[in-house]
PDB file of N, CA and C in Angstrom:
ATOM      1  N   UNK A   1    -234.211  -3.772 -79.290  1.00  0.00           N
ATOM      2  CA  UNK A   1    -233.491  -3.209 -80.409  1.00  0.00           C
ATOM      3  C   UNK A   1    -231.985  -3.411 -80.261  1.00  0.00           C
ATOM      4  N   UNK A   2    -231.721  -3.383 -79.086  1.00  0.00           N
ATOM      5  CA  UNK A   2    -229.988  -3.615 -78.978  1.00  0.00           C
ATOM      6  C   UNK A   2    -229.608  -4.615 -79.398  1.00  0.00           C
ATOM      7  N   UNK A   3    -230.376  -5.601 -78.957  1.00  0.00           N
ATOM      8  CA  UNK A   3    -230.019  -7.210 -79.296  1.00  0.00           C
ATOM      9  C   UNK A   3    -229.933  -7.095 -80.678  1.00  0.00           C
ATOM     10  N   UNK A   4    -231.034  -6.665 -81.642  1.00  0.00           N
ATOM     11  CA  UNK A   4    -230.418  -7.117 -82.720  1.00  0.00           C
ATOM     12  C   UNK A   4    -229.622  -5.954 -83.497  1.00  0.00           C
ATOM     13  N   UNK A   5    -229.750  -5.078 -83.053  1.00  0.00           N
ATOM     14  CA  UNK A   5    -227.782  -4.240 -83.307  1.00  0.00           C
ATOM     15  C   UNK A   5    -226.493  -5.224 -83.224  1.00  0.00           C
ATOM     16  N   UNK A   6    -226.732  -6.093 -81.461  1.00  0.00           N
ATOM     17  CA  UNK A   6    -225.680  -6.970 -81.571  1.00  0.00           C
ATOM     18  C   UNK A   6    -225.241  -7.932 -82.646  1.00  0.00           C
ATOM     19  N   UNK A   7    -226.969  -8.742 -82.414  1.00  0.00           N
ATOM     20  CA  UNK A   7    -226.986  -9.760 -83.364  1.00  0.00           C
ATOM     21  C   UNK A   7    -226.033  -9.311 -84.821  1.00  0.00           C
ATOM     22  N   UNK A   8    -226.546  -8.467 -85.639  1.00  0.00           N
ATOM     23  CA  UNK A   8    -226.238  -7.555 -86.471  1.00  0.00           C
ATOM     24  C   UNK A   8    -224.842  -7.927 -86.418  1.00  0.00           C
ATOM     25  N   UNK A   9    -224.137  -7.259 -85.817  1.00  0.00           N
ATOM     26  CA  UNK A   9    -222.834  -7.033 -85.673  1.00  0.00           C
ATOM     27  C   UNK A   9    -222.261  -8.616 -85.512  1.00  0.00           C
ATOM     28  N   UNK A  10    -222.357  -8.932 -84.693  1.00  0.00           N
ATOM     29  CA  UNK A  10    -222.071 -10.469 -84.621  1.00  0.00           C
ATOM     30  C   UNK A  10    -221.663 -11.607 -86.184  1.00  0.00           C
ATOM     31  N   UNK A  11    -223.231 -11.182 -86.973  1.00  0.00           N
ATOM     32  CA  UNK A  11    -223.606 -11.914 -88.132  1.00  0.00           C
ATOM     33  C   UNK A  11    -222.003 -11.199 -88.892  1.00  0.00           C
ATOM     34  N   UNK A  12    -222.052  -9.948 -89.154  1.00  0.00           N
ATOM     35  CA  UNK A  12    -221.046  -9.555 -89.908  1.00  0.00           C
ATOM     36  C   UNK A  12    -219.886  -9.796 -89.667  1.00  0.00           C
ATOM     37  N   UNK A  13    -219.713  -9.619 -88.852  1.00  0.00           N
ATOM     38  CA  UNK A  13    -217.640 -10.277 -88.379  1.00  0.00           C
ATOM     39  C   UNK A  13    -217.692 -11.965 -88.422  1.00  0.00           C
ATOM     40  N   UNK A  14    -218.751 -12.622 -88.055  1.00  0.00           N
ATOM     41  CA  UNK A  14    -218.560 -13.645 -88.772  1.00  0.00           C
ATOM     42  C   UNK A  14    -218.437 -14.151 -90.410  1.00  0.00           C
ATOM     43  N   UNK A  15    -219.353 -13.363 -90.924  1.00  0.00           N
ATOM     44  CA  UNK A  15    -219.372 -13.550 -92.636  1.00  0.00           C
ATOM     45  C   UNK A  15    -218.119 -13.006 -93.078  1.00  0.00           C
ATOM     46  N   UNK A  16    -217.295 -12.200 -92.433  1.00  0.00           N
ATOM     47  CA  UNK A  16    -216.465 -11.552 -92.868  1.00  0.00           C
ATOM     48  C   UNK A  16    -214.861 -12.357 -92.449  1.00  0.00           C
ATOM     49  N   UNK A  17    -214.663 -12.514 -91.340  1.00  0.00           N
ATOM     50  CA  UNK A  17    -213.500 -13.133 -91.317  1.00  0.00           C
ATOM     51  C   UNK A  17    -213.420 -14.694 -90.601  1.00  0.00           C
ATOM     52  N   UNK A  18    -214.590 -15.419 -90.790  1.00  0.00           N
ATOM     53  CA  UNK A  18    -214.720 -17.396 -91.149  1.00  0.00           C
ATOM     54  C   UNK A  18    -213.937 -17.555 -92.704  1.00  0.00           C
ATOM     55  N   UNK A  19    -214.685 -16.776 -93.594  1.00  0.00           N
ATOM     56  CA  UNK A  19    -213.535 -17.280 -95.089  1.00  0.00           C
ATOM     57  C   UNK A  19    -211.952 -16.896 -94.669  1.00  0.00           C
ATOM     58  N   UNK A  20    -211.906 -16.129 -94.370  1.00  0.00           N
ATOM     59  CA  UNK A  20    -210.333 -15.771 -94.443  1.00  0.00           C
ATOM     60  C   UNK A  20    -209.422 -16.679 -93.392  1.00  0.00           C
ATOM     61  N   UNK A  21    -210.007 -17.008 -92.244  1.00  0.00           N
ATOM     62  CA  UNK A  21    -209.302 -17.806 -91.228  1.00  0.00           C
ATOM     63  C   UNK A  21    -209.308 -19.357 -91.625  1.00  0.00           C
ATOM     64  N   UNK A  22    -210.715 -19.830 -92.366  1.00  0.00           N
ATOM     65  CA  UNK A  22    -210.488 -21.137 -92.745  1.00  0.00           C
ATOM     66  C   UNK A  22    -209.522 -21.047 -93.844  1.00  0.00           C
ATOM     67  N   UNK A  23    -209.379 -20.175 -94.319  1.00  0.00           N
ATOM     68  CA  UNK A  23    -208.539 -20.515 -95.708  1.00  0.00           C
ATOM     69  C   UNK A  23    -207.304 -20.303 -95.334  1.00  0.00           C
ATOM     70  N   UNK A  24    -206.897 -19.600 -94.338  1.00  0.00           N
ATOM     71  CA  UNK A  24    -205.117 -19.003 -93.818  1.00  0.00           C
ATOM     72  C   UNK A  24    -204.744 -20.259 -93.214  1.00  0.00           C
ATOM     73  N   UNK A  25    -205.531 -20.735 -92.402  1.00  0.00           N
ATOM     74  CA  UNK A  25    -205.214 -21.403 -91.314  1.00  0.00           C
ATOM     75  C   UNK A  25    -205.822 -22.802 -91.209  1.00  0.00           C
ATOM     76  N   UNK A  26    -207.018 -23.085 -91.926  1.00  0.00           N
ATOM     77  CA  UNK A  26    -207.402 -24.716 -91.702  1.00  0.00           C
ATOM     78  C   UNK A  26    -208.870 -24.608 -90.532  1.00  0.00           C
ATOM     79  N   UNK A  27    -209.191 -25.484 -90.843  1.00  0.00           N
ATOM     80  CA  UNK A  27    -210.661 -25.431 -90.099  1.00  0.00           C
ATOM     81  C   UNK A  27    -209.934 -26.245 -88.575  1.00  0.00           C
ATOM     82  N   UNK A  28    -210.257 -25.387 -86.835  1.00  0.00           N
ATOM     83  CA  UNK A  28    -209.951 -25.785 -86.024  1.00  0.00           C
ATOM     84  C   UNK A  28    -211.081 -25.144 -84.811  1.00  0.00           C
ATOM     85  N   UNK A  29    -211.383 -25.202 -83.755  1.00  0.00           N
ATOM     86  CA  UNK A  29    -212.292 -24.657 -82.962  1.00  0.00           C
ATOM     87  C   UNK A  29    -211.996 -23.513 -82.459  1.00  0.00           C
ATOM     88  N   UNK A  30    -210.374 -23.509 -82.109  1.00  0.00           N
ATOM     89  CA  UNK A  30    -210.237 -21.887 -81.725  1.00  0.00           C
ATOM     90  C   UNK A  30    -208.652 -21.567 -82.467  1.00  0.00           C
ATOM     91  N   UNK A  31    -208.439 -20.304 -83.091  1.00  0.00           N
ATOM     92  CA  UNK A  31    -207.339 -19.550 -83.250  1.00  0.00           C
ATOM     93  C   UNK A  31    -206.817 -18.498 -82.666  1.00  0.00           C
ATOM     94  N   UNK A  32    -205.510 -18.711 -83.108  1.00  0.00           N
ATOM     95  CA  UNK A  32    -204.207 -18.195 -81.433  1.00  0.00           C
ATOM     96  C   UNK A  32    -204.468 -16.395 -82.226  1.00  0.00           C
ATOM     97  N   UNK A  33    -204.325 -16.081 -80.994  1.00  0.00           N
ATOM     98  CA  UNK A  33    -204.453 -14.649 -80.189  1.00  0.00           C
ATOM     99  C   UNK A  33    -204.035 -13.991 -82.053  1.00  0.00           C
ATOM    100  N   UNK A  34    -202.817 -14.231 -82.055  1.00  0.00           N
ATOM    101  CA  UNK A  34    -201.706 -13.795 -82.661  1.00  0.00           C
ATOM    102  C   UNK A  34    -202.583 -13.858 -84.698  1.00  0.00           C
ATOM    103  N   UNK A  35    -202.880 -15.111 -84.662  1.00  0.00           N
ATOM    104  CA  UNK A  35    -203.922 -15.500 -86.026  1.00  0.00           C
ATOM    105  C   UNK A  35    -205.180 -14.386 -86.227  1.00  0.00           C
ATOM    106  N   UNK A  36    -205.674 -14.125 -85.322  1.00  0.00           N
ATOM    107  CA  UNK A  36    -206.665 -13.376 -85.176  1.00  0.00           C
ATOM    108  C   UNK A  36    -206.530 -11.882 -85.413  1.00  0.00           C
ATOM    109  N   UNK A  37    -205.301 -11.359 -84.445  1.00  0.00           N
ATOM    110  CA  UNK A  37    -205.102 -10.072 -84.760  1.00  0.00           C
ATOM    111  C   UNK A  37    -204.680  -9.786 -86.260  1.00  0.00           C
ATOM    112  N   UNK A  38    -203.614 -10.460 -86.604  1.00  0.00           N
ATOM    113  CA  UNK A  38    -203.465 -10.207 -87.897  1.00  0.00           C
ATOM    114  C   UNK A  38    -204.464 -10.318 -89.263  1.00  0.00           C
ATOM    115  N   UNK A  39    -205.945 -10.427 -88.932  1.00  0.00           N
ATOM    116  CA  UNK A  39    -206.864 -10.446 -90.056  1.00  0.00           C
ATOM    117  C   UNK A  39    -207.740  -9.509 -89.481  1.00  0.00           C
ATOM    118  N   UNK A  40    -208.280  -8.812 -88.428  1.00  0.00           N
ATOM    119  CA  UNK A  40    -208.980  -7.965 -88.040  1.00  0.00           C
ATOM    120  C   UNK A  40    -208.534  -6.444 -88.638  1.00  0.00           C
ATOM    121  N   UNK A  41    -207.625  -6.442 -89.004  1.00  0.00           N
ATOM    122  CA  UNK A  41    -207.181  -4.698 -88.896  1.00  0.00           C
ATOM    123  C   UNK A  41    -207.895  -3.647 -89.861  1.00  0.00           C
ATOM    124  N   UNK A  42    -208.558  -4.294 -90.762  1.00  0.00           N
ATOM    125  CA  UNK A  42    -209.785  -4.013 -91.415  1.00  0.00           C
ATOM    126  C   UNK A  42    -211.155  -3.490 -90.579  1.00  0.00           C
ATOM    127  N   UNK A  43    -211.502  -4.115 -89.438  1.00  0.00           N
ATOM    128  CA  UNK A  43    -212.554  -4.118 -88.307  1.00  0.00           C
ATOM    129  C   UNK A  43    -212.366  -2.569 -87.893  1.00  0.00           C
ATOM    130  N   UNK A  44    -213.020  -2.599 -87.439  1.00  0.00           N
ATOM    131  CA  UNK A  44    -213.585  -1.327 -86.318  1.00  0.00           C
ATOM    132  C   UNK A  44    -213.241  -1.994 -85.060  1.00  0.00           C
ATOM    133  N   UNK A  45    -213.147  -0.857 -83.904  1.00  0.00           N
ATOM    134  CA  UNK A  45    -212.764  -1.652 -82.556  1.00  0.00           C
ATOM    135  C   UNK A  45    -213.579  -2.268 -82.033  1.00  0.00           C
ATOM    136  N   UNK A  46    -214.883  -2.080 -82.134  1.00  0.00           N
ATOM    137  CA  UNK A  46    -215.962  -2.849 -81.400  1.00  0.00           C
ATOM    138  C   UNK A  46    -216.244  -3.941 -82.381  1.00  0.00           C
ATOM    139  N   UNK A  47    -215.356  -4.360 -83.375  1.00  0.00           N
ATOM    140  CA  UNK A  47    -215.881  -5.528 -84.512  1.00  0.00           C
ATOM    141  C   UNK A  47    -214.700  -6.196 -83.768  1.00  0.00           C
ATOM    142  N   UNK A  48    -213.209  -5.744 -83.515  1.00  0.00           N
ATOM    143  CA  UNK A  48    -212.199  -6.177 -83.187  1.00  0.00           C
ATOM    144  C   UNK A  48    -212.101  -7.124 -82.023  1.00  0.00           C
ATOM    145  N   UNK A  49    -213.051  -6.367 -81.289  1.00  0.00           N
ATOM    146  CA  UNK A  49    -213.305  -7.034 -80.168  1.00  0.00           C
ATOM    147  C   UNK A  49    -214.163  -8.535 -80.441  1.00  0.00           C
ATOM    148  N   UNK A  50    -215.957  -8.377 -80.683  1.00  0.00           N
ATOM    149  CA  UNK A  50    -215.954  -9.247 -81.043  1.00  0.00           C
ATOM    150  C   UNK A  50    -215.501 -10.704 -81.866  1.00  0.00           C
ATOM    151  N   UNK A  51    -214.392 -10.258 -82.608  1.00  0.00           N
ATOM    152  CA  UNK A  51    -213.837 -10.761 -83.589  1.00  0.00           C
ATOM    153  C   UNK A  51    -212.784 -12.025 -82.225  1.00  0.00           C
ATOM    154  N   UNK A  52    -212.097 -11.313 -81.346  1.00  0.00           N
ATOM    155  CA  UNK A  52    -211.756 -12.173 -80.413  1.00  0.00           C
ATOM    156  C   UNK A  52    -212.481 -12.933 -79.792  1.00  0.00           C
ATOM    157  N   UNK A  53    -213.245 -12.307 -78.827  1.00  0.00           N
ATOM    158  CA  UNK A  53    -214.843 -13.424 -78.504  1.00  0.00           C
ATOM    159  C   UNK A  53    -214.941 -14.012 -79.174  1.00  0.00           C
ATOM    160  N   UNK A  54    -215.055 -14.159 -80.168  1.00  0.00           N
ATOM    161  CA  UNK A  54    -215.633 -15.638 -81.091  1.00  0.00           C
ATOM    162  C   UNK A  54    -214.481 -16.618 -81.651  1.00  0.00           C
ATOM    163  N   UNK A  55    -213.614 -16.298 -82.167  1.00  0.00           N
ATOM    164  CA  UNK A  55    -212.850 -16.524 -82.499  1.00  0.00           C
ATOM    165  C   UNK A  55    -211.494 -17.103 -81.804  1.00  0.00           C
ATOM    166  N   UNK A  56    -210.871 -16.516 -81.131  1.00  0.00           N
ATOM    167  CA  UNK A  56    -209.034 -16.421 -80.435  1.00  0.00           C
ATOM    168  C   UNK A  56    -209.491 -17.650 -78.885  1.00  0.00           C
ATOM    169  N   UNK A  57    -208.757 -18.305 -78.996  1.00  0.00           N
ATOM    170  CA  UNK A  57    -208.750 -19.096 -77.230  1.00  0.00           C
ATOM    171  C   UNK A  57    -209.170 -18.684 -76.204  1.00  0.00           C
ATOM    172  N   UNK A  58    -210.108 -18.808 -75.817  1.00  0.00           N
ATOM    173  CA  UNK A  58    -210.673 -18.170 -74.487  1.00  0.00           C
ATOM    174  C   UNK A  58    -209.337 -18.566 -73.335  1.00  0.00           C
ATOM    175  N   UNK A  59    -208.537 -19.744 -73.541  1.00  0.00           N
ATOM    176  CA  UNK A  59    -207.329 -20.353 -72.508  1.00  0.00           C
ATOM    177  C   UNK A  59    -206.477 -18.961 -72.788  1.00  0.00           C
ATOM    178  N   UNK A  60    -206.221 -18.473 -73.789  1.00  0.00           N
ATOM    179  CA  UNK A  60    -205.131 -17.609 -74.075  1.00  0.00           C
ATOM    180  C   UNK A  60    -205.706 -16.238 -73.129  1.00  0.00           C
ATOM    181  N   UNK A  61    -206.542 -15.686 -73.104  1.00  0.00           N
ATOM    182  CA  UNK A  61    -207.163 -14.354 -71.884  1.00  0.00           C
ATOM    183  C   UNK A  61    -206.776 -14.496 -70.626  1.00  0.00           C
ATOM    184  N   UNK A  62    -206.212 -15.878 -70.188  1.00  0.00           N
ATOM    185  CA  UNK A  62    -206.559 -15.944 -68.831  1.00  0.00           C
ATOM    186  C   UNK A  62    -205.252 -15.654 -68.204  1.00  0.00           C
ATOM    187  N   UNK A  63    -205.561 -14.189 -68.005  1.00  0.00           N
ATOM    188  CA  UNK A  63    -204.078 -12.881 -67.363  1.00  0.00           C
ATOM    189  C   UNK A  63    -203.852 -13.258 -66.174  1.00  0.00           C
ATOM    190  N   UNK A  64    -204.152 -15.008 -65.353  1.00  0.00           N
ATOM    191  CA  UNK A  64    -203.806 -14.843 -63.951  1.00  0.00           C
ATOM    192  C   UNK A  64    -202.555 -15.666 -64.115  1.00  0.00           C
ATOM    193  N   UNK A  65    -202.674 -16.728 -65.294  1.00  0.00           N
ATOM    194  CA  UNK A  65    -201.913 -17.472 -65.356  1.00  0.00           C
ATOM    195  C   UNK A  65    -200.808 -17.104 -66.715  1.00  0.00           C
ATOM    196  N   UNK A  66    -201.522 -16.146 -67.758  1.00  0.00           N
ATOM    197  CA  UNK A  66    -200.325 -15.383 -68.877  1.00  0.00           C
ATOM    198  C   UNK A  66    -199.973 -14.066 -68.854  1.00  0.00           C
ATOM    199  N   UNK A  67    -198.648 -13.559 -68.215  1.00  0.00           N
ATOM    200  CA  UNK A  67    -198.466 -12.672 -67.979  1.00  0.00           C
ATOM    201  C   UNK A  67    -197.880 -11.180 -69.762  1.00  0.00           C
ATOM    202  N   UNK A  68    -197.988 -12.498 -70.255  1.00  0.00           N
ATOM    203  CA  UNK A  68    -197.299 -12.013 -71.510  1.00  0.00           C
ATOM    204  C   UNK A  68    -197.708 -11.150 -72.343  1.00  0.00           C
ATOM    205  N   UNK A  69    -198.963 -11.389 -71.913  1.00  0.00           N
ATOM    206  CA  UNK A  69    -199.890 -10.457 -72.535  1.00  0.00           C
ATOM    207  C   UNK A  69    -200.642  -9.507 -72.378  1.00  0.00           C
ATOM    208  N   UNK A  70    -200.216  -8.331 -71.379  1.00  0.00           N
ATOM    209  CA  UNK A  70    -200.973  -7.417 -70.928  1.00  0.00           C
ATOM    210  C   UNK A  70    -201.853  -6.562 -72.166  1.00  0.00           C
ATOM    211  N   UNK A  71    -201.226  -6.417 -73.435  1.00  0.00           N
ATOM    212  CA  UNK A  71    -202.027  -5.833 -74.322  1.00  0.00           C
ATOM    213  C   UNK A  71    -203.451  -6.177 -74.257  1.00  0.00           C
ATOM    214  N   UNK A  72    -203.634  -7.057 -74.247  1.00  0.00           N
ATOM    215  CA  UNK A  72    -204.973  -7.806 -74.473  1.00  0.00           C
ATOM    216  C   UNK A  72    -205.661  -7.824 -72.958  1.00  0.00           C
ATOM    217  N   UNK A  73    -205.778  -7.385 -72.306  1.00  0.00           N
ATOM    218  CA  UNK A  73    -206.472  -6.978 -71.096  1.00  0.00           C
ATOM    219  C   UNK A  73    -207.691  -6.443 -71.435  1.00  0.00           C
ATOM    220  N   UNK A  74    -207.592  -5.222 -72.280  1.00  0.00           N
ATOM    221  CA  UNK A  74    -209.132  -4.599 -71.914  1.00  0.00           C
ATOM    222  C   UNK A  74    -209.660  -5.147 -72.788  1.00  0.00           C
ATOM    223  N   UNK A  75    -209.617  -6.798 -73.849  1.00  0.00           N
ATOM    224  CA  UNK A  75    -210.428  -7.173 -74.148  1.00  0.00           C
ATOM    225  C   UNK A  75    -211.224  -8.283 -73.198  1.00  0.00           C
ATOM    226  N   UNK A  76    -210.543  -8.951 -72.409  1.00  0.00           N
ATOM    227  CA  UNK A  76    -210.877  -9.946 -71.952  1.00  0.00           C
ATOM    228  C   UNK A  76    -211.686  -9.222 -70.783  1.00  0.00           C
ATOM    229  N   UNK A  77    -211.204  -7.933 -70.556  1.00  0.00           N
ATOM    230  CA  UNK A  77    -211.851  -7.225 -69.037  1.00  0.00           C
ATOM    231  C   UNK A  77    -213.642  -6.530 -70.194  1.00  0.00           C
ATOM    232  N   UNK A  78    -213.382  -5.979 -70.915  1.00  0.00           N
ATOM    233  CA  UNK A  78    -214.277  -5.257 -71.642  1.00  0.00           C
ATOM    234  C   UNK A  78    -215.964  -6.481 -72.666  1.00  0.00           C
ATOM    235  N   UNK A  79    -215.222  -7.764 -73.140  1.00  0.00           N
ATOM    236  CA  UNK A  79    -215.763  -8.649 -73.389  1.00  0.00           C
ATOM    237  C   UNK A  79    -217.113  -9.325 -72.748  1.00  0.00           C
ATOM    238  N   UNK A  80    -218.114  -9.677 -72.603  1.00  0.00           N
ATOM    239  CA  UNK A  80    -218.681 -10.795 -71.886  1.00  0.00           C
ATOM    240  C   UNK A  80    -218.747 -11.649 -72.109  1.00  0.00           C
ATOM    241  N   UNK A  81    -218.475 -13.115 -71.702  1.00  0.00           N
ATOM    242  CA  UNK A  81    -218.613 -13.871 -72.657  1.00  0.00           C
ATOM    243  C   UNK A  81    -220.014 -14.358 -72.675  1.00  0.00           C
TER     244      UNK A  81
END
């Protein structure tokens, strides 16, 4: 049953913000940290989250080598990929 709670959840933040990012931004494989936050704020936090997972640079999380970004910690710590 969890799985498809996830699934669930998954399906919806995709149907929901693929139109808005292809249309802001252009069809590309991943969008910057920064692209992402600014169309989520609609989401719930656990949509928010996923919404990064799928979406934002997995290169951009990586807090050993970007210090710039401590905000974004407890997603990349909280996330699985």
């Amino acid at each position: 049953m969890f799985r498809y709670i996830q699934r669930r959840r998954i399906k919806k933040v995709i149907k929901i913000l693929s139109p808005i990012l292809l249309k802001g931004y252009g069809s590309r494989d991943y969008f910057t940290i920064g692209q992402v936050e600014a169309n989520i704020k609609s989401l719930c936090k656990r949509q928010q989250k996923i919404a990064f997972a799928l979406f934002a640079d997995p290169n951009a999380f990586d807090l050993t080598n970007n210090t710039e970004l401590p905000k974004f910690a407890w997603i990349y710590l909280t996330i699985s990929f």
